[in-house]
Protein backbone atom coordinates (compact mmCIF):
# COMPACT_ATOMS: atom_id res chain seq x y z
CA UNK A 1 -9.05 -2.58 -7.56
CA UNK A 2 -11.23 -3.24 -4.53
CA UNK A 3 -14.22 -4.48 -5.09
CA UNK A 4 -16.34 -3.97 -2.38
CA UNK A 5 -16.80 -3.36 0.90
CA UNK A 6 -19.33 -6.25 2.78
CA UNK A 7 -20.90 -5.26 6.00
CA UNK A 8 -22.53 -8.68 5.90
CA UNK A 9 -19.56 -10.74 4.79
CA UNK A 10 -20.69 -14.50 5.32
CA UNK A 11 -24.07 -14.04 2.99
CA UNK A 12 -21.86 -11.83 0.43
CA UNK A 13 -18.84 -14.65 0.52
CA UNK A 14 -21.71 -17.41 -0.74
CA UNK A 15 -23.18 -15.02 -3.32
CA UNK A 16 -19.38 -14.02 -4.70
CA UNK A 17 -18.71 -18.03 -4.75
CA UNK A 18 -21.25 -18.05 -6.82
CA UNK A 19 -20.01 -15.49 -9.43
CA UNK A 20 -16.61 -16.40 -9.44
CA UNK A 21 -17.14 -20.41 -10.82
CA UNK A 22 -16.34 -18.84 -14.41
CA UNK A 23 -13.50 -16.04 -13.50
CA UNK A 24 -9.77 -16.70 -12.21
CA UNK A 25 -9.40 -13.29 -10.45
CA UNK A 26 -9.40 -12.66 -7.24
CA UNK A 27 -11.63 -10.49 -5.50
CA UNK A 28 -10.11 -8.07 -2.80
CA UNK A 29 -12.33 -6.84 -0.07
CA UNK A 30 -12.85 -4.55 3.18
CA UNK A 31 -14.36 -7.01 5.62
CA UNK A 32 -16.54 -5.20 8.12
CA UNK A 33 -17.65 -7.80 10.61
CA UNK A 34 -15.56 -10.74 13.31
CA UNK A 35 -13.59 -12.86 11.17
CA UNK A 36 -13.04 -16.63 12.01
CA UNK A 37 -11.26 -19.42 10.88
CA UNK A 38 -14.11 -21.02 8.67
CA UNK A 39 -14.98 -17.38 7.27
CA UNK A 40 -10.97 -17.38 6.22
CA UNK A 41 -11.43 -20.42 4.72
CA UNK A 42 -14.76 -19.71 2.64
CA UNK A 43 -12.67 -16.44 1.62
CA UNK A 44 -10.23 -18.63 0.40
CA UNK A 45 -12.31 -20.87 -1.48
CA UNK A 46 -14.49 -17.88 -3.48
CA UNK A 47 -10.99 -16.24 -4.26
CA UNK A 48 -11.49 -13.48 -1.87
CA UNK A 49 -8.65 -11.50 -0.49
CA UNK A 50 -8.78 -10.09 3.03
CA UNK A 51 -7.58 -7.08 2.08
CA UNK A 52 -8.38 -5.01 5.51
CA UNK A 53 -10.18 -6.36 8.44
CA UNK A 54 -12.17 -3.37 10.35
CA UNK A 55 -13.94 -4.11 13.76
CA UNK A 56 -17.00 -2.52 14.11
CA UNK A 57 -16.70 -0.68 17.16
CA UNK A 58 -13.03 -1.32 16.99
CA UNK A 59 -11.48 0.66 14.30
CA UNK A 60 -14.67 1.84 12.27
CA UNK A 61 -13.84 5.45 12.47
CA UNK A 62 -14.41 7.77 8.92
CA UNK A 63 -10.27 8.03 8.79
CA UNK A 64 -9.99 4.38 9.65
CA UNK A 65 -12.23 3.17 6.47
CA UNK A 66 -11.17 5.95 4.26
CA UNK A 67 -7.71 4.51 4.75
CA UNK A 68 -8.76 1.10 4.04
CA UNK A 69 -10.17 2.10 0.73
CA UNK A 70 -7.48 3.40 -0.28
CA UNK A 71 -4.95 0.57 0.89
CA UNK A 72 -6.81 -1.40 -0.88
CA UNK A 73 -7.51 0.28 -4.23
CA UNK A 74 -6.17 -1.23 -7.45
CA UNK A 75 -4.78 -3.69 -5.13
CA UNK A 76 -3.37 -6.08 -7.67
CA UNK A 77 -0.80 -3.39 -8.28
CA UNK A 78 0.36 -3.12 -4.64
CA UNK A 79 0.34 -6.92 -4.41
CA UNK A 80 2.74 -7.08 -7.28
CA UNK A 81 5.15 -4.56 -5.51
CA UNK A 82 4.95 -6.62 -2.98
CA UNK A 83 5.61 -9.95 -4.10
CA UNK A 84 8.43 -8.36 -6.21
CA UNK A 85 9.99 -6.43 -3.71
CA UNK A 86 9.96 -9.37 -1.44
CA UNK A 87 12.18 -11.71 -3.80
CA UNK A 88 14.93 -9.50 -4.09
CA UNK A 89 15.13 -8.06 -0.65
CA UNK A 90 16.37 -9.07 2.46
CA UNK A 91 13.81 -10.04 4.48
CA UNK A 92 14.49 -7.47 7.25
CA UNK A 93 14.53 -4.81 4.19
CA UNK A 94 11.08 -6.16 3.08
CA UNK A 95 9.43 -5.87 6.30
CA UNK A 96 10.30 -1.98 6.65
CA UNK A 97 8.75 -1.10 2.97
CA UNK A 98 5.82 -3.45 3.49
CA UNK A 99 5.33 -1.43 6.42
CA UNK A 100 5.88 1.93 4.85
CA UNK A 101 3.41 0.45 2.04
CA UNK A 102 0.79 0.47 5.05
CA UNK A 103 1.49 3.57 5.98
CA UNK A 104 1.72 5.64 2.58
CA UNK A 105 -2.13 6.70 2.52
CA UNK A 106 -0.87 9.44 4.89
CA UNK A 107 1.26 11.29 6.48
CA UNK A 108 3.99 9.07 8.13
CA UNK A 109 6.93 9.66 10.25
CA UNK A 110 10.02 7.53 10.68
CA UNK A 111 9.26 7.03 14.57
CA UNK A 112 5.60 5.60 13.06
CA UNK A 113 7.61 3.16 10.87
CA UNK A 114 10.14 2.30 13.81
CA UNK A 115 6.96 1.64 15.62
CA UNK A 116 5.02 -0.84 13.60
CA UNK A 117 8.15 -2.74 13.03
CA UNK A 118 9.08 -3.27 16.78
CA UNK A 119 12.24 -0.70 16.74
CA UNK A 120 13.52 2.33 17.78
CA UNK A 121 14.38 5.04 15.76
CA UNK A 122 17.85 4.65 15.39
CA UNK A 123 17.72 1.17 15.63
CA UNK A 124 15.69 1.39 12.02
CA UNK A 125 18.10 3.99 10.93
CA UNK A 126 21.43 1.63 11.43
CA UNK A 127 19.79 -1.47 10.25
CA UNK A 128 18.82 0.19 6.89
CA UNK A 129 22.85 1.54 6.09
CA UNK A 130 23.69 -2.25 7.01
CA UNK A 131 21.34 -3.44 4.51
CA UNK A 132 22.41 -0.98 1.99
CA UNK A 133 19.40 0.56 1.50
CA UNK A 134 17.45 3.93 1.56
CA UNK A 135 16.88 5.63 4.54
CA UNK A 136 14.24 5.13 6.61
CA UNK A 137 12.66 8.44 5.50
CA UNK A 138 13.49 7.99 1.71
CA UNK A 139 11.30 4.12 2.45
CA UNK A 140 8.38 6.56 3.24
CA UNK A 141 9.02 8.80 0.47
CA UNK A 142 9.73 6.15 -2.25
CA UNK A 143 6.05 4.26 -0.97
CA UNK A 144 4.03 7.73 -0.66
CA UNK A 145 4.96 8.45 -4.02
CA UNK A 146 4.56 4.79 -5.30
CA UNK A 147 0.72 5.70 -3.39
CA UNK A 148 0.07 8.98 -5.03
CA UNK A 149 1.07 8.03 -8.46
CA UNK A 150 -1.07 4.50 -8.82
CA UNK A 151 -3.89 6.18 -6.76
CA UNK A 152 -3.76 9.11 -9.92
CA UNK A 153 -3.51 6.52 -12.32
CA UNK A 154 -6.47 4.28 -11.11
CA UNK A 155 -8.49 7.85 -10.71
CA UNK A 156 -7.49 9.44 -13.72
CA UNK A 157 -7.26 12.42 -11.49
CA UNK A 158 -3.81 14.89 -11.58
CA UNK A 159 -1.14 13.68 -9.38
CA UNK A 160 -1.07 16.86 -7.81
CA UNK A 161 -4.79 16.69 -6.68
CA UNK A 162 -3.91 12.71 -5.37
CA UNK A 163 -0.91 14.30 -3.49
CA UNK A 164 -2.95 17.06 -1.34
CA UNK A 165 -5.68 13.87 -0.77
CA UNK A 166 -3.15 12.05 0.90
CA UNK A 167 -1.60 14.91 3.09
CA UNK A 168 1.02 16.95 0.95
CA UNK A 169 0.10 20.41 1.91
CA UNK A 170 0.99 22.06 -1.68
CA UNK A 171 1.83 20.57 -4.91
CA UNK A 172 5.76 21.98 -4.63
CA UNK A 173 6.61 20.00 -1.13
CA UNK A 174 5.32 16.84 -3.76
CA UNK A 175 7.20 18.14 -6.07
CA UNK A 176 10.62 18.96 -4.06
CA UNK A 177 10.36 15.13 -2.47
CA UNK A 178 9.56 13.57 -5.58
CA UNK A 179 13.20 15.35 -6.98
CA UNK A 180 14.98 15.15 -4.29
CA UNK A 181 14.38 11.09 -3.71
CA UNK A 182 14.23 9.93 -7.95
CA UNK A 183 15.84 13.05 -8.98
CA UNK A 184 13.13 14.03 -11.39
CA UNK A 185 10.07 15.74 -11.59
CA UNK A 186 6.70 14.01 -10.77
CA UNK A 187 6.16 15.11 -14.57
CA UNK A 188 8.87 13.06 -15.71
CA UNK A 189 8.22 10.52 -13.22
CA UNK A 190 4.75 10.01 -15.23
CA UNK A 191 6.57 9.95 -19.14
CA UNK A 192 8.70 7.46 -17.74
CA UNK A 193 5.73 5.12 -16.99
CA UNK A 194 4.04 6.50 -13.20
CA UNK A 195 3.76 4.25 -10.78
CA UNK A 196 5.71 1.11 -12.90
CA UNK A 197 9.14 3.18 -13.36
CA UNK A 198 8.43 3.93 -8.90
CA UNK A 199 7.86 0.11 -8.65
CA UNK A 200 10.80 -0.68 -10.90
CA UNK A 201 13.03 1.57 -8.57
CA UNK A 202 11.88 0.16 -5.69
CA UNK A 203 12.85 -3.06 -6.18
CA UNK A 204 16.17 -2.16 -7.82
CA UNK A 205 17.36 -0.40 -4.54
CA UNK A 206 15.77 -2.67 -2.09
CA UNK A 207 17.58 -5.70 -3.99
CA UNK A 208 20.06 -7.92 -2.49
């Protein structure tokens, strides 16, 4: 879960320091403000994770923060797919889903994910049937509904509702992607355990 988001991040790093000498987690925040080396390391040192960096001026915008928040919402959870998915994949293989992990807050496109990861199109497309794994579009698919699931989870909130948040225009194109990528219904999808049985398929295709 995110903890907080610190517009004044060297004053709140000190008092956080402070209230972490007695817990082991790890804090994840939105830092709002120039980040430098020593600020890195005092994050480091109060168990702080970076968990987005917004410039203000920069990339301060309403979509850019609501993003952010949601990136970085039960964040322990993503961090575990993460970690996970990266021990079993091939690293080229990891870098596309950590990608489409960044990108599952909204509506994404498989030119957007060719983008971020330095590729063309096709380039993405080819590399992913030499790995062996899904499709660049079924990447997307498998973290949006990794996002939507976790996100109605942490809520407590319908995963239909959590779908049309995060850009699904009706609850039956959810519900056709959802079949058409696990084969089930987002219903079942939720018996079966939500967002662990997504996370658990994830890493069983992905893996080497």
């Amino acid at each position: 879960m995110i903890d907080t988001l610190w517009e004044n991040p060297p004053q709140a790093v000190e008092d956080a320091a402070v209230g972490q000498t007695a817990n082991s987690r790890w804090l994840t925040v939105i830092w709002y403000a120039p980040v430098d080396p020593a600020s890195r390391c005092r994050l480091s040192s109060a168990r702080i994770t970076l968990g987005t960096h917004l410039l203000p001026g920069g990339n301060d915008d309403f979509e850019a923060i609501d993003a952010a928040v949601l990136k970085n919402t039960d964040a322990a959870r993503v961090q575990r797919l993460r970690e996970d998915t990266k021990r079993v994949a091939d690293p080229a293989a990891f870098e596309m889903f950590d990608h489409a992990l960044d990108l599952a807050t909204g509506p994404c496109t498989v030119s957007d994910l060719a983008g971020r990861v330095g590729r063309t199109r096709r380039t993405v497309e080819l590399r992913c049937v030499a790995l062996g794994i899904p499709a660049p579009r079924a990447l997307i698919a498998l973290a949006r509904i990794f996002t939507v699931h976790r996100l109605a989870e942490w809520s407590q909130q319908p995963f239909t509702a959590v779908a049309r948040a995060l850009g699904f225009s009706d609850r039956s194109n959810y519900r056709r992607l959802v079949r058409g990528v696990l084969g089930r219904a987002p219903a079942e999808i939720q018996q079966l355990g939500g967002s662990d049985y997504v996370a658990r398929y994830i890493v069983r295709r992905l893996g080497r």
